[in-house]
N, C-alpha and C. Protein backbone atom coordinates (compact mmCIF):
# COMPACT_ATOMS: atom_id res chain seq x y z
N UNK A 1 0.85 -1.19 0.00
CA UNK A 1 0.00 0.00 0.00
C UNK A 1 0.89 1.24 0.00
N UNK A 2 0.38 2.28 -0.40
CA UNK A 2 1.10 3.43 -0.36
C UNK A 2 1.29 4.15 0.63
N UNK A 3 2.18 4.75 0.85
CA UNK A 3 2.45 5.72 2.08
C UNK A 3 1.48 6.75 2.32
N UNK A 4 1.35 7.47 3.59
CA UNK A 4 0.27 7.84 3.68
C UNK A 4 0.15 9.77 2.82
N UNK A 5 1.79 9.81 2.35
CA UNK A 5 2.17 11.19 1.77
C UNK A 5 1.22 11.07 -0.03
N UNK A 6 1.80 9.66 -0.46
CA UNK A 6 1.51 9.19 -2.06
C UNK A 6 0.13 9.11 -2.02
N UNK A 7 -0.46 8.39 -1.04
CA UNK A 7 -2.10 8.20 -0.80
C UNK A 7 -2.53 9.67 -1.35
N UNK A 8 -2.43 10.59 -0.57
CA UNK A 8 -2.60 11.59 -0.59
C UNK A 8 -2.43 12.66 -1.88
N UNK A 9 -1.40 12.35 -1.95
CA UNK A 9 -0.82 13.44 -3.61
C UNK A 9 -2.25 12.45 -4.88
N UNK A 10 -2.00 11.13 -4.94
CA UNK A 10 -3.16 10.51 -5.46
C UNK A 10 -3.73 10.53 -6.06
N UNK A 11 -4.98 11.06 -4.37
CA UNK A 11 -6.08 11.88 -4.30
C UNK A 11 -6.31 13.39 -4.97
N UNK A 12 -5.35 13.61 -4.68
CA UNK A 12 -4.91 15.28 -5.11
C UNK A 12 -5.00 14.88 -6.49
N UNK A 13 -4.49 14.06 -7.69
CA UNK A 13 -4.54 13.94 -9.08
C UNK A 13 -5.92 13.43 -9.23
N UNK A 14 -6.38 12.73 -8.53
CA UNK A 14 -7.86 11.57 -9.33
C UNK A 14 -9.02 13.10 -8.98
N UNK A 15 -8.57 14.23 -8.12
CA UNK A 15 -9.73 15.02 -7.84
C UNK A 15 -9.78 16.10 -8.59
N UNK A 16 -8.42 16.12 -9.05
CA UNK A 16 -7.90 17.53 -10.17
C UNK A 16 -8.54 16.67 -11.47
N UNK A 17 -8.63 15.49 -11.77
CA UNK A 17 -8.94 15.01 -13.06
C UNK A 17 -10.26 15.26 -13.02
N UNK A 18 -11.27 14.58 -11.70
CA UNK A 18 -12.56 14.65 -11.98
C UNK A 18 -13.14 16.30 -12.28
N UNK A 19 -12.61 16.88 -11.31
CA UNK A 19 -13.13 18.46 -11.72
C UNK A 19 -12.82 18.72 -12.69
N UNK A 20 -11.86 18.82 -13.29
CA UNK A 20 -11.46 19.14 -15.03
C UNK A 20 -12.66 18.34 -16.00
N UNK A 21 -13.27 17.21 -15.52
CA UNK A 21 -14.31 16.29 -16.71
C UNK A 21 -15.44 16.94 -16.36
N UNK A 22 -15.54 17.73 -15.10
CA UNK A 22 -16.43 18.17 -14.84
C UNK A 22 -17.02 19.60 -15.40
N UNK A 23 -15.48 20.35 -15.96
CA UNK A 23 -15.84 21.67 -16.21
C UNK A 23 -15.18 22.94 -15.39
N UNK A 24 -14.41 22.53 -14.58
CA UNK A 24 -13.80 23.57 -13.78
C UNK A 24 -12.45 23.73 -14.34
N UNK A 25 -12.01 25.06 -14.38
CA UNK A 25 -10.76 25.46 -14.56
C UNK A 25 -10.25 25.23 -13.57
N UNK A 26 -8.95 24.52 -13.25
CA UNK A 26 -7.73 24.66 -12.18
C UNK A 26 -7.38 25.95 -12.32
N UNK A 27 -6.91 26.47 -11.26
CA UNK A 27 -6.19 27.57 -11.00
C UNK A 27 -5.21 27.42 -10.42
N UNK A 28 -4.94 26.92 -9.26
CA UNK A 28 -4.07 26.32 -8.56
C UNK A 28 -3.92 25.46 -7.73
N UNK A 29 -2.80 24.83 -7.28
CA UNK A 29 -2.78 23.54 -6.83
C UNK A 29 -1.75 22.95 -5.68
N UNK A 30 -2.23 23.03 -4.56
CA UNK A 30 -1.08 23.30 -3.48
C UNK A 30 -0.76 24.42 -3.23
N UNK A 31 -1.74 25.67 -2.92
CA UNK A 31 -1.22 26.73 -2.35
C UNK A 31 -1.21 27.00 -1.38
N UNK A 32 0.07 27.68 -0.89
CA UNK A 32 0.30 27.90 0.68
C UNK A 32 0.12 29.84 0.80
N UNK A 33 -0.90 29.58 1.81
CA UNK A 33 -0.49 31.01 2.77
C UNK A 33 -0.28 31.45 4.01
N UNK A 34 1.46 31.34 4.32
CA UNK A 34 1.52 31.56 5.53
C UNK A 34 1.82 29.82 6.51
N UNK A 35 0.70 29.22 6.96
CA UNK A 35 0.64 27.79 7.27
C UNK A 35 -0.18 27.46 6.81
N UNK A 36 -1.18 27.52 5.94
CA UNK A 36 -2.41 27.10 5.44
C UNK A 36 -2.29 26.73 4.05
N UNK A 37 -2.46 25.69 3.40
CA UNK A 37 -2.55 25.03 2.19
C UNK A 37 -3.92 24.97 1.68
N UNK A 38 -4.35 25.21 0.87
CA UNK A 38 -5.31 24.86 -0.10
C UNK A 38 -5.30 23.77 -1.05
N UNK A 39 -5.94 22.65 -0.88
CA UNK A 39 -5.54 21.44 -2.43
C UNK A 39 -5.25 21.85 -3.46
N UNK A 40 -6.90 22.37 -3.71
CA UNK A 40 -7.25 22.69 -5.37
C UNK A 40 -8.20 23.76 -5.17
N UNK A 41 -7.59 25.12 -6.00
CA UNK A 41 -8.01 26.38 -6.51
C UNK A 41 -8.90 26.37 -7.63
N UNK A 42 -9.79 26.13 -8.02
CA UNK A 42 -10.79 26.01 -9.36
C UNK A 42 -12.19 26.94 -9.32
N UNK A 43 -12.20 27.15 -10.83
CA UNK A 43 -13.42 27.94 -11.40
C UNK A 43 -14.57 27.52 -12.49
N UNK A 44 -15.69 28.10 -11.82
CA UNK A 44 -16.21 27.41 -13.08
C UNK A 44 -17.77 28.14 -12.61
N UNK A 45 -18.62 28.92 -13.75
CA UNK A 45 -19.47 29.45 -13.49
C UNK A 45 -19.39 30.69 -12.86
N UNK A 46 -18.23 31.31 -12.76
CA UNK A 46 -18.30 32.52 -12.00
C UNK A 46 -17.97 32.24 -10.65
N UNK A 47 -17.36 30.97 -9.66
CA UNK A 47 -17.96 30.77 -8.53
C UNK A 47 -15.78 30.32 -8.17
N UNK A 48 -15.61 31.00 -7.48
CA UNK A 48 -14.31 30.34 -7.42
C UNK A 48 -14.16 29.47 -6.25
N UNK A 49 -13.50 28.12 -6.26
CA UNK A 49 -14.25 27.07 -5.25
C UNK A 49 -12.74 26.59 -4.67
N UNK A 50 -12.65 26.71 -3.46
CA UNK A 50 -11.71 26.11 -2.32
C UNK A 50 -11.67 25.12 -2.12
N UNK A 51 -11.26 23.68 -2.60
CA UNK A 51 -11.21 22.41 -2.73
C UNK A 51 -10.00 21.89 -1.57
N UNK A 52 -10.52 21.18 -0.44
CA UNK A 52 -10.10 20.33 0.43
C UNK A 52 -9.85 18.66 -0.13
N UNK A 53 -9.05 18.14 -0.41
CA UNK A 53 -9.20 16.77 -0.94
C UNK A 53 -8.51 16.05 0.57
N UNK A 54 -9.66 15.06 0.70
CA UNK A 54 -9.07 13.85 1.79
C UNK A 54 -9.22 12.62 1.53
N UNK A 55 -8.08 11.70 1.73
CA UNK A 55 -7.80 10.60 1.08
C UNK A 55 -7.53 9.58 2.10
N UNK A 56 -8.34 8.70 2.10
CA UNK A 56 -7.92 7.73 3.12
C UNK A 56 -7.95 5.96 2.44
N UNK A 57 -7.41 5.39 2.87
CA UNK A 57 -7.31 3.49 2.34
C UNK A 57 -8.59 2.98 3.44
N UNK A 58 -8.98 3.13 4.37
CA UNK A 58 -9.96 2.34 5.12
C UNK A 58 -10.98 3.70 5.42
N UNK A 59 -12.41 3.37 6.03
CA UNK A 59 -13.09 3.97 6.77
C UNK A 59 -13.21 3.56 8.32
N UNK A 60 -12.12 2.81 8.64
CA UNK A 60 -12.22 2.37 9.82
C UNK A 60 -12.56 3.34 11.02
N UNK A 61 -11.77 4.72 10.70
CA UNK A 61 -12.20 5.87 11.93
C UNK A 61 -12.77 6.70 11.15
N UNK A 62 -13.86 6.88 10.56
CA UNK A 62 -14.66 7.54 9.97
C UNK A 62 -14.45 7.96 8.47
N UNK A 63 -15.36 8.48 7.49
CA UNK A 63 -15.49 9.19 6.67
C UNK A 63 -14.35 10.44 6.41
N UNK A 64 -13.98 10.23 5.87
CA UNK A 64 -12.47 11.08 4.84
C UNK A 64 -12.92 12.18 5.27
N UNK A 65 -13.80 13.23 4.86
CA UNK A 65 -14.55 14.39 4.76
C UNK A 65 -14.58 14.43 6.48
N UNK A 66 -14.67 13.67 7.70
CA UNK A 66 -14.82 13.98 8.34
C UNK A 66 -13.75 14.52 9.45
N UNK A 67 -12.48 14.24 8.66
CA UNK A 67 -11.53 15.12 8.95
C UNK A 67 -11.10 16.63 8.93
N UNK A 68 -12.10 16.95 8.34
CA UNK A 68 -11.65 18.67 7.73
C UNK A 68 -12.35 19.29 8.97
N UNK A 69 -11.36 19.52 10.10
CA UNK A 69 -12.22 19.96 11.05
C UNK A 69 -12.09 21.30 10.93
N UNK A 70 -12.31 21.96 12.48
CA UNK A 70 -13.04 23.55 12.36
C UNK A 70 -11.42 24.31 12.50
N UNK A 71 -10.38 23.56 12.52
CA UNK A 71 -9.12 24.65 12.40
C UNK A 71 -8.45 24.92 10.96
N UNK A 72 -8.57 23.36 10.40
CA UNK A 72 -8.46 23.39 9.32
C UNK A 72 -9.55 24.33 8.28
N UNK A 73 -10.48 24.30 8.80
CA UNK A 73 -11.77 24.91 8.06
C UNK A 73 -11.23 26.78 7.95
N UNK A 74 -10.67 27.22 9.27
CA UNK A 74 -10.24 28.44 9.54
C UNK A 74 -9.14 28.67 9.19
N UNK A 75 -8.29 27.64 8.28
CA UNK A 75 -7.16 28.15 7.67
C UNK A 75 -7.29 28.02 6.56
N UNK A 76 -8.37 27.49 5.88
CA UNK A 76 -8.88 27.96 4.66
C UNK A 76 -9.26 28.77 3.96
N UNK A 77 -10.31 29.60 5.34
CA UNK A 77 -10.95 30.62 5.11
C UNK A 77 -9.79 32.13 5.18
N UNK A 78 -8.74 31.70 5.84
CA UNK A 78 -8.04 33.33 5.59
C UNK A 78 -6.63 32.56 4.46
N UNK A 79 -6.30 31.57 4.61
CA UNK A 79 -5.93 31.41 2.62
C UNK A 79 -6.66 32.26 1.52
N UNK A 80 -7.84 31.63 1.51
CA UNK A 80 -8.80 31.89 0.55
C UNK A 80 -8.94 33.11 0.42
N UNK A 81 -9.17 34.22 1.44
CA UNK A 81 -8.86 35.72 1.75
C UNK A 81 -7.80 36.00 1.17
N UNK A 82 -6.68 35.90 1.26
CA UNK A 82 -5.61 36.17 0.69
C UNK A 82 -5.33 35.91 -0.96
N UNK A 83 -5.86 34.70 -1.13
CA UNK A 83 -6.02 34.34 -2.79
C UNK A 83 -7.40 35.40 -3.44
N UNK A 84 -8.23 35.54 -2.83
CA UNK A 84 -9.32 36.59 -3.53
C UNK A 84 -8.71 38.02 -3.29
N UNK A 85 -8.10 38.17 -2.57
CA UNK A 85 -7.57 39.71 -2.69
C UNK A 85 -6.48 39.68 -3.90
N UNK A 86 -5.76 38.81 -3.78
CA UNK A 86 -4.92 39.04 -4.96
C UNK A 86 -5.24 38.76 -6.41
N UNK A 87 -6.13 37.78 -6.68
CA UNK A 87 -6.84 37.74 -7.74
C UNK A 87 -7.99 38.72 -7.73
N UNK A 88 -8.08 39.71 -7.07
CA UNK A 88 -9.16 40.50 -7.10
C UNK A 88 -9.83 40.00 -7.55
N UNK A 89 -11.29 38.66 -6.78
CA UNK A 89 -11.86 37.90 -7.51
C UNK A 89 -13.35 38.95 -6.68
N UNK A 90 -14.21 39.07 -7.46
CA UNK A 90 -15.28 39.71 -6.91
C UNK A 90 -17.49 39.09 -7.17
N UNK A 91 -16.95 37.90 -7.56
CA UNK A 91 -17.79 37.22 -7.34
C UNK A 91 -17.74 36.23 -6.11
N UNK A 92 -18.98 35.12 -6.33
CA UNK A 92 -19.01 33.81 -5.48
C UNK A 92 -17.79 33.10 -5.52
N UNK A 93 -17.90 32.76 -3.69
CA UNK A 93 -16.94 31.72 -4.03
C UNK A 93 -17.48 30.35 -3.34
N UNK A 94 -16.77 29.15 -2.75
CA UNK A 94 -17.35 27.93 -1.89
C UNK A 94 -16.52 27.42 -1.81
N UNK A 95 -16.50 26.54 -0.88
CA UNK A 95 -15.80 25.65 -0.42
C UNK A 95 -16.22 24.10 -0.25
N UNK A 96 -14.94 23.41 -1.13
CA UNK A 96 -15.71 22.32 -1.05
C UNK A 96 -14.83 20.92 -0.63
N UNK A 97 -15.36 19.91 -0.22
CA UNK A 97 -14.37 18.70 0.22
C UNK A 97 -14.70 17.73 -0.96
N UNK A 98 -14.12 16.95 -1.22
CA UNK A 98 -13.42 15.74 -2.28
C UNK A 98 -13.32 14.51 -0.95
N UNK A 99 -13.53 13.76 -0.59
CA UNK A 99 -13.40 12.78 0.15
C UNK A 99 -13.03 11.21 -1.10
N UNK A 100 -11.55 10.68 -1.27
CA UNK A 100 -11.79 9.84 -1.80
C UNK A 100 -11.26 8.38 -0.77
N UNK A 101 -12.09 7.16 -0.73
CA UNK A 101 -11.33 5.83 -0.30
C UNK A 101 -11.30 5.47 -1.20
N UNK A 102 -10.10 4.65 -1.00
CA UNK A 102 -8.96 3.44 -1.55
C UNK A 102 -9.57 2.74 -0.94
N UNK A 103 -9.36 1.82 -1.96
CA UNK A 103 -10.14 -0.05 -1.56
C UNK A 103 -8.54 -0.95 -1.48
N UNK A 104 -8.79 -2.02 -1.37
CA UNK A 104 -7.15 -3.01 -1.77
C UNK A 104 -6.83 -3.00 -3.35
N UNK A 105 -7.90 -3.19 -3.73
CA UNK A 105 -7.16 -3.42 -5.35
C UNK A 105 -7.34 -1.83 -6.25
N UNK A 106 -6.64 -1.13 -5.47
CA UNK A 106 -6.91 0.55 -6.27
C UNK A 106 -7.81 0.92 -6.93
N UNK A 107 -8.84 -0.09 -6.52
CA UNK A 107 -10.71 1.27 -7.10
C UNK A 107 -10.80 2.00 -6.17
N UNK A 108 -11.39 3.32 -6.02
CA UNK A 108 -11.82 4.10 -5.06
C UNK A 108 -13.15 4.20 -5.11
N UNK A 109 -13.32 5.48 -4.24
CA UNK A 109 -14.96 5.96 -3.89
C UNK A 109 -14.63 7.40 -3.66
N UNK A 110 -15.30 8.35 -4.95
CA UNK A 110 -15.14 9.46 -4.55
C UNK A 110 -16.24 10.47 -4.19
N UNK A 111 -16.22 11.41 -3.51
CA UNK A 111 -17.78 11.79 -2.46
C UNK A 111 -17.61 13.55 -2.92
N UNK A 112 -17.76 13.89 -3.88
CA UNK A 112 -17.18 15.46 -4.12
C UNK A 112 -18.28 15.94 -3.49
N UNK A 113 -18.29 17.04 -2.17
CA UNK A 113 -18.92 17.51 -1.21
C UNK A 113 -19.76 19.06 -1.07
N UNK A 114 -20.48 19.60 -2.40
CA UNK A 114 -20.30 21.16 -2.32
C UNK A 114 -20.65 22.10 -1.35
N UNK A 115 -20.41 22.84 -1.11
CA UNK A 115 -20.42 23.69 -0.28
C UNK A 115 -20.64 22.93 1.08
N UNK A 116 -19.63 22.47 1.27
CA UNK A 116 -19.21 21.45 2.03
C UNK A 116 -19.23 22.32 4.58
N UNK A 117 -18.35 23.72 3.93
CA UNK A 117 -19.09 24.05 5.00
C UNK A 117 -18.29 25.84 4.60
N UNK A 118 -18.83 26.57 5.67
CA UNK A 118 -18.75 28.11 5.51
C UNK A 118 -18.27 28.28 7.02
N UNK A 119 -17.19 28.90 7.09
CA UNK A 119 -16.08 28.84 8.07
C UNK A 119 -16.86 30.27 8.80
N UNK A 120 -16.84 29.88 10.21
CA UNK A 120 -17.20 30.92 10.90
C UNK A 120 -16.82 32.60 11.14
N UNK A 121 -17.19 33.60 11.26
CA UNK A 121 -16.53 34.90 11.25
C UNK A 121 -15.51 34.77 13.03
């Protein structure tokens, strides 16, 4: 099985592929601000969308998605601040989680989550 870094990067490709079949422009991919990372930066419809991807091999301690807790959630939200100021983006934006499991024989299950949650003031 893969390490739990490769698991991860993966996820990060099988979620950048599905959104691309889906219609979203990538924008960026692995951005850091400060300590806060963003997966995946994408557009589509006017709506610029904050993509969390979580990747796990079992559901043994819960649902992938149910990792993105409320600190992580708050270092999204002032990333994301920082990426809309500089893209002077002045429409919608959202935030969304990608939850994919790994099975044993490398099929997955992927759960794309929209507006997954809205980070507190």
């Amino acid at each position: 099985m893969a390490t739990h870094n490769d698991l991860g990067r993966e996820g990060e490709q099988i979620a950048k592929r599905y959104l691309e079949e889906k219609g979203y422009e990538v924008l960026d991919e692995n951005w850091v601000h400060g300590k806060a990372e963003i997966d995946l930066i994408v557009y589509k419809d006017s709506i610029m969308v904050f993509v969390e991807v979580k990747s796990r091999s079992s559901i043994s301690f819960g649902q992938p998605e149910e990792f993105v807790h409320q600190a992580k959630q708050k270092q999204m939200e002032l990333a994301s601040s920082e990426y809309i100021e500089i893209m002077n983006h002045q429409k919608d934006i959202r935030f969304d989680i990608i939850a994919i499991t790994f099975t044993k024989n490398k099929n997955y299950t992927l759960n794309h989550i929209e507006d997954a949650f809205w980070p507190e003031d």
